[in-house]
C-alpha atoms as a PDB file:
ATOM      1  CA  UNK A   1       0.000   0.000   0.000  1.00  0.00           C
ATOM      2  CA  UNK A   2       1.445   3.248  -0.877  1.00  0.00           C
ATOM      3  CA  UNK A   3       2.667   5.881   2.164  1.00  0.00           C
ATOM      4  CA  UNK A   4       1.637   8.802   1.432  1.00  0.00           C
ATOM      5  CA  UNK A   5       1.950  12.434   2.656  1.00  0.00           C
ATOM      6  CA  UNK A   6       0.747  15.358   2.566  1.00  0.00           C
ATOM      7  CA  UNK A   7       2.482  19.075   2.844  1.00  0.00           C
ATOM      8  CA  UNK A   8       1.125  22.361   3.212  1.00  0.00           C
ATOM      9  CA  UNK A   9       3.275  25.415   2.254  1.00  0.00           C
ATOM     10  CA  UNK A  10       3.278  28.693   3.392  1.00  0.00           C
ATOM     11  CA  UNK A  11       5.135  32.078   3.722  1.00  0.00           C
ATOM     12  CA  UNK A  12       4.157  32.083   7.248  1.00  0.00           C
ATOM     13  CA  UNK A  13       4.004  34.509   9.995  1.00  0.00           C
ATOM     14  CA  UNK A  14       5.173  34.911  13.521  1.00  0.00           C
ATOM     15  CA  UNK A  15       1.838  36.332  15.123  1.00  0.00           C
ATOM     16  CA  UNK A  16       0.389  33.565  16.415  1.00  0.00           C
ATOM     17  CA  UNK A  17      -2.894  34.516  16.975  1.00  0.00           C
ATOM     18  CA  UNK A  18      -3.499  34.946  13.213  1.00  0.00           C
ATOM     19  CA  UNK A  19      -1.650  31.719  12.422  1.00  0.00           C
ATOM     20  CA  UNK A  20      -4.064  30.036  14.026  1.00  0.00           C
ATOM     21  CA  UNK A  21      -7.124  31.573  12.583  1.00  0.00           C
ATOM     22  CA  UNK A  22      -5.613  31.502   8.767  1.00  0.00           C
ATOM     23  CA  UNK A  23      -2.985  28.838   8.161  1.00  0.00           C
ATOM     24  CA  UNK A  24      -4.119  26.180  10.321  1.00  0.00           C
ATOM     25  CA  UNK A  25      -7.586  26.388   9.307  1.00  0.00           C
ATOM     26  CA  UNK A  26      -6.503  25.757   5.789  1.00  0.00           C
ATOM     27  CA  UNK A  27      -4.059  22.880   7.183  1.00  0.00           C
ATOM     28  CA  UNK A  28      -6.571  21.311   8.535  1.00  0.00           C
ATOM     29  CA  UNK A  29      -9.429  21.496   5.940  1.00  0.00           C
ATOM     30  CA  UNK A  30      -7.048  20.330   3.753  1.00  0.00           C
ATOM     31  CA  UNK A  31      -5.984  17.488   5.712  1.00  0.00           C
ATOM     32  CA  UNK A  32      -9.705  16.569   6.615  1.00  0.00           C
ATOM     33  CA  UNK A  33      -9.858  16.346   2.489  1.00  0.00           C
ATOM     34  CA  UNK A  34      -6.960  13.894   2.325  1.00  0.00           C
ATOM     35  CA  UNK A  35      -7.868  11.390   5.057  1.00  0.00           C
ATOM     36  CA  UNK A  36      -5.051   8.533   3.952  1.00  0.00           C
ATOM     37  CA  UNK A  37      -2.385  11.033   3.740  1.00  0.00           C
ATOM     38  CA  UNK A  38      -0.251  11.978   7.065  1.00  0.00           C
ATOM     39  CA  UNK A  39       0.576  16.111   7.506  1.00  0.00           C
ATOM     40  CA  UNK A  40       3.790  18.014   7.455  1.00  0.00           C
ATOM     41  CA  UNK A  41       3.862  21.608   7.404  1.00  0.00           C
ATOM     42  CA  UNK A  42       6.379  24.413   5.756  1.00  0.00           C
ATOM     43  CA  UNK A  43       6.777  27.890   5.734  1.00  0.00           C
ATOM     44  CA  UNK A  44       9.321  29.617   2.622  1.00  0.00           C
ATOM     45  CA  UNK A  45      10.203  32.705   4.893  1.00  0.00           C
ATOM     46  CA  UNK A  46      13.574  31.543   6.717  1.00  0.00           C
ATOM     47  CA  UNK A  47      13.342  34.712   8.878  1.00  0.00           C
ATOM     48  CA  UNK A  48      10.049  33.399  10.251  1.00  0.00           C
ATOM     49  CA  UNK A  49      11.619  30.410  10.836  1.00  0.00           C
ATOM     50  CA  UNK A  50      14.740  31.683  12.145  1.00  0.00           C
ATOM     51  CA  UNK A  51      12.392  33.990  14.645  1.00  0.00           C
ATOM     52  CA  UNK A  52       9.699  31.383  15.718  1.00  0.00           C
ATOM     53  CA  UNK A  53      12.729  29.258  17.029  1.00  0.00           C
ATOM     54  CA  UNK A  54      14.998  31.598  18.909  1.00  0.00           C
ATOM     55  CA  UNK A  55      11.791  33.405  20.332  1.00  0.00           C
ATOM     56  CA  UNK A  56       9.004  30.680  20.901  1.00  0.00           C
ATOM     57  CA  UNK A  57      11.213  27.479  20.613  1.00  0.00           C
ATOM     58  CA  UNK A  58       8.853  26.629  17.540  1.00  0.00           C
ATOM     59  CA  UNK A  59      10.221  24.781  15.076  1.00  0.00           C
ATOM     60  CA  UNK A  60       8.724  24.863  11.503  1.00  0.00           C
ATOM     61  CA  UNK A  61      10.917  23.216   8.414  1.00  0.00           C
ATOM     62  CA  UNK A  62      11.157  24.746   5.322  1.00  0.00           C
ATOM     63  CA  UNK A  63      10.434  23.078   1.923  1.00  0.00           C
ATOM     64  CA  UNK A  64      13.258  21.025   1.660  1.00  0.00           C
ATOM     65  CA  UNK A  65      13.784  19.905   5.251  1.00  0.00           C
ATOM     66  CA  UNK A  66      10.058  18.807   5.213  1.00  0.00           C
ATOM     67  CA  UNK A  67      10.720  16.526   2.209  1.00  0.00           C
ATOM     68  CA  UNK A  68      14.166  15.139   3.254  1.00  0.00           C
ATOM     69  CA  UNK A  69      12.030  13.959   6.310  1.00  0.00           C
ATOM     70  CA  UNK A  70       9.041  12.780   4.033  1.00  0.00           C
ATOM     71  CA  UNK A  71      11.914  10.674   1.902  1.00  0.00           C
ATOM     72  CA  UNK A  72      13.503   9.348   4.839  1.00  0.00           C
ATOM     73  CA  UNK A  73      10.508   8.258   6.107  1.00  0.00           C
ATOM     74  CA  UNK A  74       9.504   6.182   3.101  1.00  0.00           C
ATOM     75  CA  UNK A  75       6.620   7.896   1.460  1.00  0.00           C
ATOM     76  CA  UNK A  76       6.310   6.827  -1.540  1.00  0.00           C
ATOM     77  CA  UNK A  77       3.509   9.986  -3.353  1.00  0.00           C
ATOM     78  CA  UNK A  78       3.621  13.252  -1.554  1.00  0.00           C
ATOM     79  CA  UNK A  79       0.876  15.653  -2.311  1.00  0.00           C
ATOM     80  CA  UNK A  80       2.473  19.673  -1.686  1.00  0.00           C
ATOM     81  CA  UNK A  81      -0.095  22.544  -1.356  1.00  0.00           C
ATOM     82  CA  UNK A  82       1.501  25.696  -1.779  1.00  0.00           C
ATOM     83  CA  UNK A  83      -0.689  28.173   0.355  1.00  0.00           C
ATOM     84  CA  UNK A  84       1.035  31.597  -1.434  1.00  0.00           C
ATOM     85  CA  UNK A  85      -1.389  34.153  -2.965  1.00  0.00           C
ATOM     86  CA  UNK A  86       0.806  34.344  -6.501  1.00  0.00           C
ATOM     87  CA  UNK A  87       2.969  32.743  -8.759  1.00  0.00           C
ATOM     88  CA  UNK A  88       5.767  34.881  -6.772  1.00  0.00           C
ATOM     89  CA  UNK A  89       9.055  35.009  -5.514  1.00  0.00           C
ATOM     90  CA  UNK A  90       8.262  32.723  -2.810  1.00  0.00           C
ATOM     91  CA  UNK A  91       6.551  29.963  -5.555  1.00  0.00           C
ATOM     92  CA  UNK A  92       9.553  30.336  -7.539  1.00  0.00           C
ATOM     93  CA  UNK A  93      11.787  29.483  -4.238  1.00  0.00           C
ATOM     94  CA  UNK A  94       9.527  26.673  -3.389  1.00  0.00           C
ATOM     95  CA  UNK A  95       9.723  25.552  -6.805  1.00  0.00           C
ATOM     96  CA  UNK A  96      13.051  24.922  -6.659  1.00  0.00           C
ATOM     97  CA  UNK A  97      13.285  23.300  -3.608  1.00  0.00           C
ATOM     98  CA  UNK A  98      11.367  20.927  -4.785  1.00  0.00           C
ATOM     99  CA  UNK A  99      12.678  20.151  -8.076  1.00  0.00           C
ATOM    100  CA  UNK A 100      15.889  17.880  -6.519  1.00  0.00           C
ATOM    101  CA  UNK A 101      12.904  15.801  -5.148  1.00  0.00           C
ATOM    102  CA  UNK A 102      10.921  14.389  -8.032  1.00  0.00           C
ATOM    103  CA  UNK A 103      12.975  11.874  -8.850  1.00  0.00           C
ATOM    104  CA  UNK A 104      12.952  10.373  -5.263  1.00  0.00           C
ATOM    105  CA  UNK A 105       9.195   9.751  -4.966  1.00  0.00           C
ATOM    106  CA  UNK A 106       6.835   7.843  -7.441  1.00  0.00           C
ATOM    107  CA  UNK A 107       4.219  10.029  -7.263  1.00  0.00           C
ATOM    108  CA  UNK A 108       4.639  14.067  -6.099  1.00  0.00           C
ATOM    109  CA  UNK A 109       1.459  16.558  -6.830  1.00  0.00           C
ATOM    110  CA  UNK A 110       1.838  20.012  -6.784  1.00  0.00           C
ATOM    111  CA  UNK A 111      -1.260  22.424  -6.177  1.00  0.00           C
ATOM    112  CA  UNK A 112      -1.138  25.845  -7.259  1.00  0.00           C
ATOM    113  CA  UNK A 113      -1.162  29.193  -5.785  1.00  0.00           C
ATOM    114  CA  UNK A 114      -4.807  30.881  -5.022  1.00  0.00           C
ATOM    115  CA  UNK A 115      -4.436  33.446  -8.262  1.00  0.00           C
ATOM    116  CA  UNK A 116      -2.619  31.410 -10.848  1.00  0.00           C
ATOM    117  CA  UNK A 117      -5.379  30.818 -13.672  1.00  0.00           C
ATOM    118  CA  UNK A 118      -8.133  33.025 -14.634  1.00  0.00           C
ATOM    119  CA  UNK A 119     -11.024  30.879 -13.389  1.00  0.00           C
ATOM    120  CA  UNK A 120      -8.823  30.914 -10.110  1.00  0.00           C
ATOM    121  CA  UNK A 121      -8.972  35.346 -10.029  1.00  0.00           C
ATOM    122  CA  UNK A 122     -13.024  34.565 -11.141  1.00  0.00           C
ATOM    123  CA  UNK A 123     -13.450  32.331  -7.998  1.00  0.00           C
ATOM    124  CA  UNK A 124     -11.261  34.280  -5.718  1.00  0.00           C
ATOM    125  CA  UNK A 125     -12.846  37.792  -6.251  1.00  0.00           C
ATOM    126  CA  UNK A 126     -16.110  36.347  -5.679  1.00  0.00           C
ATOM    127  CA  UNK A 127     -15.200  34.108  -2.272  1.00  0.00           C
ATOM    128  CA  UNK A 128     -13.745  38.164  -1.345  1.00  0.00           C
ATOM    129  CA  UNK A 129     -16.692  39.964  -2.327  1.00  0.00           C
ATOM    130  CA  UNK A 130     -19.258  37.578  -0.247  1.00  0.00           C
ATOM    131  CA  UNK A 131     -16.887  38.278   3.055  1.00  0.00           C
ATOM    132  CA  UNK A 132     -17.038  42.483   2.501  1.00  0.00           C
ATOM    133  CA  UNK A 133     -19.876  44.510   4.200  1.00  0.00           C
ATOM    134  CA  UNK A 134     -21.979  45.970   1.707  1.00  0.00           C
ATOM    135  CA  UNK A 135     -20.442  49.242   0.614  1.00  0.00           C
ATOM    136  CA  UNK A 136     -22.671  52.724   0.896  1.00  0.00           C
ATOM    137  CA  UNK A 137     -22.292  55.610  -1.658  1.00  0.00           C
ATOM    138  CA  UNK A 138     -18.759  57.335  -1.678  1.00  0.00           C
ATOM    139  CA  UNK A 139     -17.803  54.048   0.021  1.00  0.00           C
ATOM    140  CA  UNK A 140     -15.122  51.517  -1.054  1.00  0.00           C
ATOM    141  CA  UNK A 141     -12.293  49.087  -0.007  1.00  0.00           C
ATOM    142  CA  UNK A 142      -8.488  48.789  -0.454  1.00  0.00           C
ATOM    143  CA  UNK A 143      -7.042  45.914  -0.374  1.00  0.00           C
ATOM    144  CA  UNK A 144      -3.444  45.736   0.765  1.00  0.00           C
ATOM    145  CA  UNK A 145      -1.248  42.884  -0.836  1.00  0.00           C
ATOM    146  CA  UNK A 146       2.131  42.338  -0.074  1.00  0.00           C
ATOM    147  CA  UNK A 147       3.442  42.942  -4.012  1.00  0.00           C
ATOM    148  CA  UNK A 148       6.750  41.479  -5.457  1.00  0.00           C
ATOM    149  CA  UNK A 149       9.626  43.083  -7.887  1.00  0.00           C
ATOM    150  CA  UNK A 150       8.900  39.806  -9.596  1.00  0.00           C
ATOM    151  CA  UNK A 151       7.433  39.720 -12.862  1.00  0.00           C
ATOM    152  CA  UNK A 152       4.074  38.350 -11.188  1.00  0.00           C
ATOM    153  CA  UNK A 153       3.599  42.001  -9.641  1.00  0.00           C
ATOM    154  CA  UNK A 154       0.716  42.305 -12.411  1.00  0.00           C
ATOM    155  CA  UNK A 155      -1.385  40.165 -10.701  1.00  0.00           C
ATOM    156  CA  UNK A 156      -2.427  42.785  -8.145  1.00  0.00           C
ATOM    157  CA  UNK A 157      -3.463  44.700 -11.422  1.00  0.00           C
ATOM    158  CA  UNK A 158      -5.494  41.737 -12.863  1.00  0.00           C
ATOM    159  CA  UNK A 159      -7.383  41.219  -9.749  1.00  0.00           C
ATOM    160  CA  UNK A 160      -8.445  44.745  -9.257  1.00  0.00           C
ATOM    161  CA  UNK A 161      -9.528  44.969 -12.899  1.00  0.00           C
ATOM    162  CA  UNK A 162     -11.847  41.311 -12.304  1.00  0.00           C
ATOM    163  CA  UNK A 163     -13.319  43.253  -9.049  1.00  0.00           C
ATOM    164  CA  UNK A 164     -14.085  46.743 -11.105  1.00  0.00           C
ATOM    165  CA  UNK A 165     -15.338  44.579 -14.099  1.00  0.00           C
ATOM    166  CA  UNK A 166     -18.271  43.405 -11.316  1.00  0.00           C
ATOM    167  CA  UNK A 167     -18.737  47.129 -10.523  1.00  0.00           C
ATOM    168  CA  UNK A 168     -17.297  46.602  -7.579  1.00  0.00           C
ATOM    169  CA  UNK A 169     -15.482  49.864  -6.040  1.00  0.00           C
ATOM    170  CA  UNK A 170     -12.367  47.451  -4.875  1.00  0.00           C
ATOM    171  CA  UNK A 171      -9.025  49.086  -5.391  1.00  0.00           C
ATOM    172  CA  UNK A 172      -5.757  46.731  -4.835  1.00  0.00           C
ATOM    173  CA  UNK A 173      -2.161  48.445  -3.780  1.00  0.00           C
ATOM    174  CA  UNK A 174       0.713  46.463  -2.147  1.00  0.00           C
ATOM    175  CA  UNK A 175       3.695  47.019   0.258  1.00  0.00           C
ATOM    176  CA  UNK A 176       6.494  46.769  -2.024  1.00  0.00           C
ATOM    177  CA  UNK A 177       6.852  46.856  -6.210  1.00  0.00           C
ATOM    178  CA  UNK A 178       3.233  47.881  -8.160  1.00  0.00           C
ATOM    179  CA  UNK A 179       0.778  49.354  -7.801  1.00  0.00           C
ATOM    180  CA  UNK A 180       1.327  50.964  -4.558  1.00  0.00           C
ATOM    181  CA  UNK A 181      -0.641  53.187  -2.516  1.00  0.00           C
ATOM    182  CA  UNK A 182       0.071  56.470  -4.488  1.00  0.00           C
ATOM    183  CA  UNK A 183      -2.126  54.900  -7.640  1.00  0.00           C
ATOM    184  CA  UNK A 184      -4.755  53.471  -5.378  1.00  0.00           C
ATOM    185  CA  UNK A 185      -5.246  57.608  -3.766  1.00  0.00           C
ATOM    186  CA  UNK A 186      -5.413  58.509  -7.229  1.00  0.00           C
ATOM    187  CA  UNK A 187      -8.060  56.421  -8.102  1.00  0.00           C
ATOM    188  CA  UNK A 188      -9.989  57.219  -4.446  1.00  0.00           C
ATOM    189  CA  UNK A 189     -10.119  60.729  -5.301  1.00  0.00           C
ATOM    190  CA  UNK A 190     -11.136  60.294  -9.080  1.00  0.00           C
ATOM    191  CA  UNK A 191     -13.775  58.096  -7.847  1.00  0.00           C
ATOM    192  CA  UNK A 192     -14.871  60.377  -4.981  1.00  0.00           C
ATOM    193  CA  UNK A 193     -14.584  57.802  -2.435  1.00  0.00           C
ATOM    194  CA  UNK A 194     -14.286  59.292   0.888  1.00  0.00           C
ATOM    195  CA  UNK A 195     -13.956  56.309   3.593  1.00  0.00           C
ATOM    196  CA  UNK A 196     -13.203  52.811   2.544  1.00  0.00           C
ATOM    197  CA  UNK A 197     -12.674  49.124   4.428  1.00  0.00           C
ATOM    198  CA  UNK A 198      -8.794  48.792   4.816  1.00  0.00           C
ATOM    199  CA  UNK A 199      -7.935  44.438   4.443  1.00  0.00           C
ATOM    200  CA  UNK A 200      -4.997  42.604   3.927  1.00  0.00           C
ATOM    201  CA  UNK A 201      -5.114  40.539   0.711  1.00  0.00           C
ATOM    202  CA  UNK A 202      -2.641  38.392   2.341  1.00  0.00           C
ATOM    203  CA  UNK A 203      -3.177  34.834   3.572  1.00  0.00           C
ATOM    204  CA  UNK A 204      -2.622  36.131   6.625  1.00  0.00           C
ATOM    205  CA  UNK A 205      -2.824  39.594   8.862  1.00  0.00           C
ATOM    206  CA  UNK A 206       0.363  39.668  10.279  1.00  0.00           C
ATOM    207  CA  UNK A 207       3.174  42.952  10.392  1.00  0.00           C
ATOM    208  CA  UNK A 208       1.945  44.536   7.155  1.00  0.00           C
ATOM    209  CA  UNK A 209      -1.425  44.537   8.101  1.00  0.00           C
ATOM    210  CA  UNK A 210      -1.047  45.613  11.787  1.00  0.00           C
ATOM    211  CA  UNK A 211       1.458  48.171  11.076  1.00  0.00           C
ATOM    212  CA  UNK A 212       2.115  49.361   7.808  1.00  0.00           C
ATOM    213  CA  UNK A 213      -1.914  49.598   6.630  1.00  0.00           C
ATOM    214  CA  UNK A 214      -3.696  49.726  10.414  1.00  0.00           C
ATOM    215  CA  UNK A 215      -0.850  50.972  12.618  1.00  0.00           C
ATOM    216  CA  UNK A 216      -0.936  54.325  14.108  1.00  0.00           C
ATOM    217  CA  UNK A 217       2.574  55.407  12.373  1.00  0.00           C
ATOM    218  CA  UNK A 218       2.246  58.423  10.073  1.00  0.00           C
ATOM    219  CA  UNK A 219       3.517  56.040   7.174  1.00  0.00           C
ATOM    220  CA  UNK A 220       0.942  53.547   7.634  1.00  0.00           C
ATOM    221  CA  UNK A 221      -2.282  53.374   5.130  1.00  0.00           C
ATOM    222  CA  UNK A 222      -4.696  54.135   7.716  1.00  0.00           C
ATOM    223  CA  UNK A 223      -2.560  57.428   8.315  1.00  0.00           C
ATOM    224  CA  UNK A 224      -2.277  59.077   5.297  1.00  0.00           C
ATOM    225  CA  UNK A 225      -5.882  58.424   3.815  1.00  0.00           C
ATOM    226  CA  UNK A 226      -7.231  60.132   6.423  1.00  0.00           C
ATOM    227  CA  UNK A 227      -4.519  63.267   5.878  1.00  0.00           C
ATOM    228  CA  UNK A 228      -6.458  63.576   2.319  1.00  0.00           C
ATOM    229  CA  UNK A 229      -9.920  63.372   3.985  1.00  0.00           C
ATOM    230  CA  UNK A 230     -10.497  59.828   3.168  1.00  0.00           C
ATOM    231  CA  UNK A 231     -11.456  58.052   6.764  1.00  0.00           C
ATOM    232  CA  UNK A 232     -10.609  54.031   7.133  1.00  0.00           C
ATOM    233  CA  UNK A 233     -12.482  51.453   8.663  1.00  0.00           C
ATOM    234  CA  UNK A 234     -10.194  48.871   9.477  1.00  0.00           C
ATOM    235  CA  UNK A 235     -10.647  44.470   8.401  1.00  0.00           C
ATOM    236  CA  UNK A 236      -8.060  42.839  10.194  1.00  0.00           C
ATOM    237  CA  UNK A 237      -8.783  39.770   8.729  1.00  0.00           C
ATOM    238  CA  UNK A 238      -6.586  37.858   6.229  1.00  0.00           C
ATOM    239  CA  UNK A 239      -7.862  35.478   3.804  1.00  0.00           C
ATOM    240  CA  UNK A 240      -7.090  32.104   5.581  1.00  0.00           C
ATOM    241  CA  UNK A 241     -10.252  33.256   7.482  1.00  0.00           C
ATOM    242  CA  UNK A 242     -12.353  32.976   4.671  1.00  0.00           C
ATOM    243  CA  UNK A 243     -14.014  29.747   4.782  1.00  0.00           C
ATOM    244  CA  UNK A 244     -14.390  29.709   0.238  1.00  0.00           C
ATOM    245  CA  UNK A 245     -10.984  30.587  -0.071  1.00  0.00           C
ATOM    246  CA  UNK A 246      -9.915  27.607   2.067  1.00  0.00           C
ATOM    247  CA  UNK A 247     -11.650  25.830   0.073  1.00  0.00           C
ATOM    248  CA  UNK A 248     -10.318  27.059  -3.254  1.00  0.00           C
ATOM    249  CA  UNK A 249      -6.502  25.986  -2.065  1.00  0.00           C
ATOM    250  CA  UNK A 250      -8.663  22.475  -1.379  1.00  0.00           C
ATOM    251  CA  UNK A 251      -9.630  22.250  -4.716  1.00  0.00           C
ATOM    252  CA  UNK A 252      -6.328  23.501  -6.604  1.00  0.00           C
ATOM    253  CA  UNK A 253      -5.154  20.105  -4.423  1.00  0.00           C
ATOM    254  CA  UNK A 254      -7.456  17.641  -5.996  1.00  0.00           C
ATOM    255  CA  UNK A 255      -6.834  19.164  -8.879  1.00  0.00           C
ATOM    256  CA  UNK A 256      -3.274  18.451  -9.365  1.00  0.00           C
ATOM    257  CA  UNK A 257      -3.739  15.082  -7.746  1.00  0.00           C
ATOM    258  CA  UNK A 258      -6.666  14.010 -10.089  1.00  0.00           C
ATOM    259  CA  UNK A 259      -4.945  15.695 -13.039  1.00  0.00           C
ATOM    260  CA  UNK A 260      -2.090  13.286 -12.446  1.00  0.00           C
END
């Protein structure tokens, strides 16, 4: 009978409390969904690692020391769930550290990031929209996604053009590379929006969200909206929370593994 494992990637975060309303929820739906397989977790951010283990004696692997353990344990098909929002830096990384791999197990499945094809953007603006409040008039939401200086950074850009193509007044910037928050004011003022829902679109809401968009700093989002008269209401919720998009990183599993 074949072994078989199962393990579930992320960037991770060091705020627990959100790790344990985001990641593990999607862990463990995703485990529930693969009964006969056993769990291993990963995270791709080695300073998260390095961090959870000199602070909280936690100690998370990363890609490659989860498989090493997987191989030397004799699993024979490993199923890996990357748990990144885009086809990113961090994909790319975990794409490599998997590639030495491949050749040691008979069967290894790998699922897809949340926005990767265009039915995924389809099915993940419409799991985000059913989680917002209903907007007023003059209302709208920002969405603040980490961004990359890798070519992916136009993803941000597709998804915000998928949530204005539904009429929605959704407007995406990110902490580092395109579009950042500069455009997104722009587009605020054109649109005479004057206060919006501020939320991470980030698997989780860890620094970024708590300090750079919500944080009382006079960089932060939250901040300099309201110096141009736009006032924030703040979502500290990132998507691991939402029960559809757990589901969707479900689904981009059995698709890879029924695809095989």
């Amino acid at each position: 009978m074949s072994k078989k494992a199962l393990l579930v990637v992320s960037f991770g975060t060091s705020y627990e409390d959100t790790r344990k309303k985001t990641i593990e929820p999607c862990e463990n739906l995703l485990h529930k969904t693969f009964k006969d397989y056993d769990f291993f977790r990963a995270y791709t951010s080695q300073m998260i690692i390095r961090k959870l283990a000199s602070r909280d004696g936690l100690y998370i692997d990363n890609a490659s020391q989860a498989l090493q353990k997987i191989y030397e344990a004799g699993y024979d098909e490993v199923l890996i769930q990357s748990l990144h929002i885009i086809c990113g830096e961090e994909y790319d990384k975990l794409k490599r550290q998997i590639e030495p791999f491949k050749a040691k197990f008979k069967k290894l499945h790998f699922g897809r990031p949340l926005l990767t094809t265009i039915d995924d953007y389809k099915a993940a603006v419409s799991a985000t929209l059913n989680s917002l409040p209903k907007l007023k008039e003059h209302e709208g939401v920002v969405f603040m996604g980490h961004g990359t200086y890798h070519e992916s950074f136009s993803a941000y850009c597709a998804l915000e053009y998928m949530f204005h193509h539904l009429g929605a007044p959704i407007y995406v910037g990110t902490v580092e590379g395109y579009p950042t928050l500069d455009e997104v004011l722009y587009k605020l003022q054109k649109d005479s929006i004057t206060q919006v829902y501020l939320a991470p679109f980030m698997l989780v809401a860890g620094d970024h969200a708590i300090n750079d968009m919500a944080g009382d700093e006079e960089d932060s989002w939250k901040i300099i909206l309201s110096q141009h008269g736009i006032q924030s209401k703040i979502l500290l919720q990132g998507l691991g929370e939402n029960k559809e998009i757990q589901k969707l990183f479900v689904n981009h599993a059995l698709d890879c593994v029924n695809s095989f």
